[in-house]
C-alpha atoms as a PDB file:
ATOM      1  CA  UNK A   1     115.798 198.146 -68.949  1.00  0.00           C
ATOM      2  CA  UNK A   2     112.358 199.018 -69.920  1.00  0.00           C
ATOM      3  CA  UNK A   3     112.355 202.636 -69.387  1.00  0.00           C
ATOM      4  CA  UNK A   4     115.367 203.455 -71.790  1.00  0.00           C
ATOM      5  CA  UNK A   5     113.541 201.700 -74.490  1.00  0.00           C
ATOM      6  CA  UNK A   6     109.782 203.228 -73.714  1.00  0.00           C
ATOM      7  CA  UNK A   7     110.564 206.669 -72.793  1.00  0.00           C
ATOM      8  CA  UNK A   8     112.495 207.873 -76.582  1.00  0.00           C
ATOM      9  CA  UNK A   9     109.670 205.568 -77.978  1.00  0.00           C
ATOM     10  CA  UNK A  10     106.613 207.441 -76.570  1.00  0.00           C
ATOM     11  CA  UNK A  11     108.393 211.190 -76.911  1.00  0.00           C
ATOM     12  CA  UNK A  12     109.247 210.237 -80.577  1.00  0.00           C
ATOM     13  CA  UNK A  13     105.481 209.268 -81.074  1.00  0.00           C
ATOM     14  CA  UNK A  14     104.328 211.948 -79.385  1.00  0.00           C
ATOM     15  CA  UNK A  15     106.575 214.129 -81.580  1.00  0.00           C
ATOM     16  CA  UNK A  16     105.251 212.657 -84.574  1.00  0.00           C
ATOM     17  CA  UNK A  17     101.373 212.799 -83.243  1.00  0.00           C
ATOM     18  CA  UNK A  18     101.947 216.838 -82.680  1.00  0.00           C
ATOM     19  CA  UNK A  19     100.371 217.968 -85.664  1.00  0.00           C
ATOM     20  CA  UNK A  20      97.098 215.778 -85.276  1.00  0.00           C
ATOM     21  CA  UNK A  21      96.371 217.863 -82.349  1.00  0.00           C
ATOM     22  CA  UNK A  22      94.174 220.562 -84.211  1.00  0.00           C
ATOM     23  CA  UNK A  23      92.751 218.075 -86.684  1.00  0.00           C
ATOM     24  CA  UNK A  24      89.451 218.728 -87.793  1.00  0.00           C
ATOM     25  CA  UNK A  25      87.357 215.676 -89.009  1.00  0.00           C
ATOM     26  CA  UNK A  26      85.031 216.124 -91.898  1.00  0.00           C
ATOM     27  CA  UNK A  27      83.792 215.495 -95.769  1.00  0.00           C
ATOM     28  CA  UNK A  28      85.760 217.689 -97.948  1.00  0.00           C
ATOM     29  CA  UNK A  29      84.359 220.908 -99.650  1.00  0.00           C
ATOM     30  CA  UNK A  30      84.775 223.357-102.481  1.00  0.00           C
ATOM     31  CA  UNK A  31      87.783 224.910-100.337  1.00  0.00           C
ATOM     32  CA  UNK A  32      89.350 221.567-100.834  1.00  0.00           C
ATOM     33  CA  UNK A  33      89.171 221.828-104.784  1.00  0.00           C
ATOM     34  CA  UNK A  34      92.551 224.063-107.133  1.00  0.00           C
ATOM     35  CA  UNK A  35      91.298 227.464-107.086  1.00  0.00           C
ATOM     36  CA  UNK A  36      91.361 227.096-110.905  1.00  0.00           C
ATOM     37  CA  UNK A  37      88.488 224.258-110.778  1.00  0.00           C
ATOM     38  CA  UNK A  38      85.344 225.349-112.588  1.00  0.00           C
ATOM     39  CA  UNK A  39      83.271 223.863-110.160  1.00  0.00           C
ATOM     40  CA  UNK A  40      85.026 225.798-107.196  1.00  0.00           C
ATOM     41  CA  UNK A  41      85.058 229.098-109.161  1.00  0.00           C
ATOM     42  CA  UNK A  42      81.380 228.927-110.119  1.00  0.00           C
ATOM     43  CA  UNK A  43      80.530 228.063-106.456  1.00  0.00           C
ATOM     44  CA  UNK A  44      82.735 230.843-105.483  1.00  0.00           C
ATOM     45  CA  UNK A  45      80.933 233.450-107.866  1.00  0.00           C
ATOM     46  CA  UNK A  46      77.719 232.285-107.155  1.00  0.00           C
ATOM     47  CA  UNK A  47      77.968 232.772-103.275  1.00  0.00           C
ATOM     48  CA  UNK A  48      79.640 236.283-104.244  1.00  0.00           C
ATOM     49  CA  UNK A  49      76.633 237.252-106.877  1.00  0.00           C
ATOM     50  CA  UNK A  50      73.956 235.513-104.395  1.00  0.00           C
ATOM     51  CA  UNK A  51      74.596 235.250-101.291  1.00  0.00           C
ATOM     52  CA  UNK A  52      71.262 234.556-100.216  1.00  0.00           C
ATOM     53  CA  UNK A  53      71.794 231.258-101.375  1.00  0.00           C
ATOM     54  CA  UNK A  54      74.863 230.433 -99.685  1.00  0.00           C
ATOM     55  CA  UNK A  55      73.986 228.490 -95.837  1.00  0.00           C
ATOM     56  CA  UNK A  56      73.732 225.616 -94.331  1.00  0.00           C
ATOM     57  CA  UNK A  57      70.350 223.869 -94.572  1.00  0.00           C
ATOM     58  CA  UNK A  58      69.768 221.811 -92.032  1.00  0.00           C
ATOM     59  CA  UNK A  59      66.413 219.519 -92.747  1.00  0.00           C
ATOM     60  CA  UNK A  60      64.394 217.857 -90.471  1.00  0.00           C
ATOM     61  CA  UNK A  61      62.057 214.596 -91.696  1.00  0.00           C
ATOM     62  CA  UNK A  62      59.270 213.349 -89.532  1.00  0.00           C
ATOM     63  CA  UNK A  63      58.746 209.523 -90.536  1.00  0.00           C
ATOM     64  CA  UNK A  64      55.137 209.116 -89.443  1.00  0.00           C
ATOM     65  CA  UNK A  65      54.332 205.121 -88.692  1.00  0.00           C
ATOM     66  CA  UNK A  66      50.924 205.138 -91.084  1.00  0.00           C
ATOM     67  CA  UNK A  67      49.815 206.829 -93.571  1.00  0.00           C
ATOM     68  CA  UNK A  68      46.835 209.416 -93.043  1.00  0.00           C
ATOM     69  CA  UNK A  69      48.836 212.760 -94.628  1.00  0.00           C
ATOM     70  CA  UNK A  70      48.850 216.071 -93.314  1.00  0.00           C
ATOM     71  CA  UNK A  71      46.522 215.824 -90.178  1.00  0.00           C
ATOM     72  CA  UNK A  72      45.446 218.607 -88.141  1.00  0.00           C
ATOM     73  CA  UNK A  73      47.255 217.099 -85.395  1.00  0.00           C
ATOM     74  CA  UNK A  74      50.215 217.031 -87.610  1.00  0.00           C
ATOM     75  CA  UNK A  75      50.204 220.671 -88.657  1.00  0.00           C
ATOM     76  CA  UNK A  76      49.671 221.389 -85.208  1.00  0.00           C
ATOM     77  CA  UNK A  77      53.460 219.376 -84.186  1.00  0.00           C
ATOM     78  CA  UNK A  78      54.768 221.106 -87.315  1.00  0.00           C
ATOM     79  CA  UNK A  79      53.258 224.605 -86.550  1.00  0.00           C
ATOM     80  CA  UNK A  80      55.303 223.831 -82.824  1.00  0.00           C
ATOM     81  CA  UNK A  81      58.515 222.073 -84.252  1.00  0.00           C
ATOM     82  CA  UNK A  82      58.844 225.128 -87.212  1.00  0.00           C
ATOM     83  CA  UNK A  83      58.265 228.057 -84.647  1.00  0.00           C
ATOM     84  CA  UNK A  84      60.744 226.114 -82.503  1.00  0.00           C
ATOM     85  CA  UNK A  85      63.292 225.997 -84.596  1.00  0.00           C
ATOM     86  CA  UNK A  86      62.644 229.427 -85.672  1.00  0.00           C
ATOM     87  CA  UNK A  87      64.287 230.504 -82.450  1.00  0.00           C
ATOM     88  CA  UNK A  88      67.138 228.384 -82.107  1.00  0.00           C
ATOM     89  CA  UNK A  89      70.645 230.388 -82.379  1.00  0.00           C
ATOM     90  CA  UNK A  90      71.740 230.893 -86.139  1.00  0.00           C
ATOM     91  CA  UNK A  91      68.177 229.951 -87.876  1.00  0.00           C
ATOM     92  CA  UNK A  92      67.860 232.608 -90.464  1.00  0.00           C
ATOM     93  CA  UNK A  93      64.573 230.694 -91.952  1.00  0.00           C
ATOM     94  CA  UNK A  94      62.264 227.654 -91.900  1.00  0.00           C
ATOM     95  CA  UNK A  95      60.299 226.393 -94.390  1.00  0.00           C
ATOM     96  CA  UNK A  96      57.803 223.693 -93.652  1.00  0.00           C
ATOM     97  CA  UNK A  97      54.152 223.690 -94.569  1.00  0.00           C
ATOM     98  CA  UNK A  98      53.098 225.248 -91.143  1.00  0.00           C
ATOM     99  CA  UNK A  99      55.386 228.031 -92.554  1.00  0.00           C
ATOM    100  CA  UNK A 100      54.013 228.720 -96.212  1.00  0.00           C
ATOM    101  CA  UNK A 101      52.734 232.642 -95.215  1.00  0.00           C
ATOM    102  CA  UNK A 102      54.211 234.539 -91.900  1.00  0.00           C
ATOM    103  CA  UNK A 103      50.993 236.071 -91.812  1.00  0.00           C
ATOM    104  CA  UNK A 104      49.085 232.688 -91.050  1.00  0.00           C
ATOM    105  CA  UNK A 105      48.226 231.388 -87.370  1.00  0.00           C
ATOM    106  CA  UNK A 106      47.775 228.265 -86.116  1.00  0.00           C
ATOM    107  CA  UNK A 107      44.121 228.189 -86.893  1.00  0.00           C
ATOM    108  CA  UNK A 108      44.702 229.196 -90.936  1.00  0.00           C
ATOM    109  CA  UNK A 109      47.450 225.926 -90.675  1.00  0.00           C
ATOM    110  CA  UNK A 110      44.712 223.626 -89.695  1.00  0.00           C
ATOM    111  CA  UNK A 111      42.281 224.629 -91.488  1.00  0.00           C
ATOM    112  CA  UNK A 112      44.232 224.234 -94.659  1.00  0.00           C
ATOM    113  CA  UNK A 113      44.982 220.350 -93.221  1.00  0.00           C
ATOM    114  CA  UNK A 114      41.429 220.004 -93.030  1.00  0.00           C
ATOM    115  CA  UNK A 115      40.992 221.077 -96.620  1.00  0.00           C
ATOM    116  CA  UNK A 116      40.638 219.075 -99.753  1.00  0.00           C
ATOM    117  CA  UNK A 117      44.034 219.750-100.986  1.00  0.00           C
ATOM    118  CA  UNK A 118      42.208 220.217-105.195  1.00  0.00           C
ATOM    119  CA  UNK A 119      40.163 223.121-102.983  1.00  0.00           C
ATOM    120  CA  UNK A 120      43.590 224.877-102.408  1.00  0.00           C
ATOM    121  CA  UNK A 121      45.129 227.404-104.252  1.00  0.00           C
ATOM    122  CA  UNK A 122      47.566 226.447-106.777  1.00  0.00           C
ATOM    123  CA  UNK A 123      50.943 227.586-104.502  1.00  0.00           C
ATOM    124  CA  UNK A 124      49.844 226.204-100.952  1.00  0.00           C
ATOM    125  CA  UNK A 125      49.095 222.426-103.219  1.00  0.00           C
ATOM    126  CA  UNK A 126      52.578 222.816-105.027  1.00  0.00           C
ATOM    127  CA  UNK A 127      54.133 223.491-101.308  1.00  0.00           C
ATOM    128  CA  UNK A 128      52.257 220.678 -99.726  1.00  0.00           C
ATOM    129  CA  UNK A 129      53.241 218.539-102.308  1.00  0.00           C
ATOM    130  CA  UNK A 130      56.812 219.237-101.897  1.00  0.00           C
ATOM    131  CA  UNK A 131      56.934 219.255 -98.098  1.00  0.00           C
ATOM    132  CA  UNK A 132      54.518 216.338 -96.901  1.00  0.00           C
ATOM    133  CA  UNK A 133      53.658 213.014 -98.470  1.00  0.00           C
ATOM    134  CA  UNK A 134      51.387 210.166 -96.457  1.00  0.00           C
ATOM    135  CA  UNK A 135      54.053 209.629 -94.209  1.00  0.00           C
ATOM    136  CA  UNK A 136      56.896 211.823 -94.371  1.00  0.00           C
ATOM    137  CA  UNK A 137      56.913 216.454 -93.556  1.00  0.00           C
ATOM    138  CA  UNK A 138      59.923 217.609 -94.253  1.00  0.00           C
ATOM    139  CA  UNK A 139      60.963 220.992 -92.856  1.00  0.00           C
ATOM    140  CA  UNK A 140      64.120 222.820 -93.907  1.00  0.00           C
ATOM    141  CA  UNK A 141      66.226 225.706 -91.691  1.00  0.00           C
ATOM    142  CA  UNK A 142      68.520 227.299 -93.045  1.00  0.00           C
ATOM    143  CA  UNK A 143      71.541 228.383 -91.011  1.00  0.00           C
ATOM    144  CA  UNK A 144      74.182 231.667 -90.835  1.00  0.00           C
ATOM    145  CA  UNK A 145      76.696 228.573 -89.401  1.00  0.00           C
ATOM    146  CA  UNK A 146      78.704 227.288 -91.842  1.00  0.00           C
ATOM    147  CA  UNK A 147      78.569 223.550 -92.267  1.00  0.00           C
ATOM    148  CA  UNK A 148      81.602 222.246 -90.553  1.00  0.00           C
ATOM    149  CA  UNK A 149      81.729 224.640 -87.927  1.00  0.00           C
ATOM    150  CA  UNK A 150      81.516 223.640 -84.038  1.00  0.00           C
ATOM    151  CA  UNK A 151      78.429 226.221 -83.795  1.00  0.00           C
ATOM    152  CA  UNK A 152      76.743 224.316 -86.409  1.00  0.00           C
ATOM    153  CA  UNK A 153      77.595 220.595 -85.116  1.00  0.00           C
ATOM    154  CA  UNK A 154      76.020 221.720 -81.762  1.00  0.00           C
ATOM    155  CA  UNK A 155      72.916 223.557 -83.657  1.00  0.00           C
ATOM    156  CA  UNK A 156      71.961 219.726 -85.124  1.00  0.00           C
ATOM    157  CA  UNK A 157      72.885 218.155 -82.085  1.00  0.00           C
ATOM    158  CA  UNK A 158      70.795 220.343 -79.844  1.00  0.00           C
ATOM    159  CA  UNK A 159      67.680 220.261 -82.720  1.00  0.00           C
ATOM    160  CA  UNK A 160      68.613 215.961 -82.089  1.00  0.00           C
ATOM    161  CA  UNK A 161      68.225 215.720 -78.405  1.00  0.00           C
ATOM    162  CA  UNK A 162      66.009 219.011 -77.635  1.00  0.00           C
ATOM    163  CA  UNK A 163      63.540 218.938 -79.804  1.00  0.00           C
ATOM    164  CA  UNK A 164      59.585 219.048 -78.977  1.00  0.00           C
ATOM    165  CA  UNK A 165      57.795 215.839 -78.609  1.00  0.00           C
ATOM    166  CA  UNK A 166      56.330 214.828 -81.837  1.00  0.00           C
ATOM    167  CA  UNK A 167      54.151 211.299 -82.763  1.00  0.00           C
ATOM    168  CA  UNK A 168      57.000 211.070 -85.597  1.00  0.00           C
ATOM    169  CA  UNK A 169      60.384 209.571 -85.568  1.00  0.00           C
ATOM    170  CA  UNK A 170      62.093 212.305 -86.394  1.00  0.00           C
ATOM    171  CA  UNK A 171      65.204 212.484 -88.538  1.00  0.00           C
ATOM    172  CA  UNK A 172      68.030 215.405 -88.847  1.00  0.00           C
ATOM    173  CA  UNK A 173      70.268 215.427 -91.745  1.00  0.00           C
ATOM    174  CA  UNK A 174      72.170 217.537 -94.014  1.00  0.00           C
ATOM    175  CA  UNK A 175      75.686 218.265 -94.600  1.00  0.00           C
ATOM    176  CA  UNK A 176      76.517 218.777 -90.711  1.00  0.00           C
ATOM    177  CA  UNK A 177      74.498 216.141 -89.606  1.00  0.00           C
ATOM    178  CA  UNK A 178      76.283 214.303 -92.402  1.00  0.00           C
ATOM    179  CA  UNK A 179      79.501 215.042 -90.851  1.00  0.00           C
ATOM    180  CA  UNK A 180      78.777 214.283 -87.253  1.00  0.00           C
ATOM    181  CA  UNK A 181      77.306 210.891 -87.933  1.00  0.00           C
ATOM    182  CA  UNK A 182      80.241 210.209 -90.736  1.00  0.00           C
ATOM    183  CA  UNK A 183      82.825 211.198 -87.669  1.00  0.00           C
ATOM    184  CA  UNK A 184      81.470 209.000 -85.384  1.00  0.00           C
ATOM    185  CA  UNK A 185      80.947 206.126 -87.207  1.00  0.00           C
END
């Protein structure tokens, strides 16, 4: 008698399973911490006192195969890949270094690749140092999504799989792109 045994045994497993059914899959947070920690009530006063700095940064790395630096062909995939993501739902900002000064076109971002970088001034080398090295541009977008939210999982997975073609493997990480590749692993 089969069924007498299997039926109680798969309702009283489904009746146990019942509260998975809304789980949400993640790395922990501040929310996760006693509202007494330090660390969770100087997060909480800083995103109260500053909330410019509270987001989701989502950053992008483009792993060039050689070296050469920043290339006038590569500010011209960065110039394309920043204004993209620029318009992508919930980007509040991008900063990449074919995004130092809204007021620059295309042709101001490659003539400053052209440029001896010691011929710069002091801000645009400090920037370039920061966001590109011989083989690596790193551009960061910040996001009104918070980190483990669905809008924000499908934000990096449509920046993943839409993206514009660049001569880079390109890399998305951050704390949601954390999360999805830490859930599906």
């Amino acid at each position: 008698r089969p069924w007498v045994v299997l039926i109680p045994v798969v309702a009283g497993l489904l009746l146990l399973g019942a509260p998975f059914r809304h789980i949400r899959l993640g790395t922990p947070d501040i929310s996760t911490l006693p509202a007494q920690a330090e660390s969770r009530r100087g997060q909480e006063l800083l995103k109260a006192q500053f909330p410019q700095l509270e987001g989701n940064t989502i950053v992008v790395v483009l792993h060039y195969p050689e070296g050469g630096g920043l290339t006038t062909a590569r500010m011209r995939e960065l110039y394309d890949l920043s204004r993209w993501l620029e318009k992508q739902p919930g980007i509040t900002r991008v900063t990449s270094a074919a995004s130092l000064d809204p007021r620059m076109t295309l042709d101001h971002y490659l003539q400053l690749a052209a440029a001896p970088r010691q011929l710069l001034p002091p801000a645009f080398q400090l920037a370039l140092a920061q966001l590109v090295g011989p083989r690596v541009a790193v551009i960061s977008a910040q996001t009104s999504f918070a980190e483990d939210s669905d809008a924000a999982r499908a934000l990096v997975r449509s920046i993943r799989a839409k993206h514009p073609p660049v001569d880079a493997r390109m890399l998305v990480t951050g704390r949601t792109a954390y999360d999805i590749d830490f859930i599906a692993l």
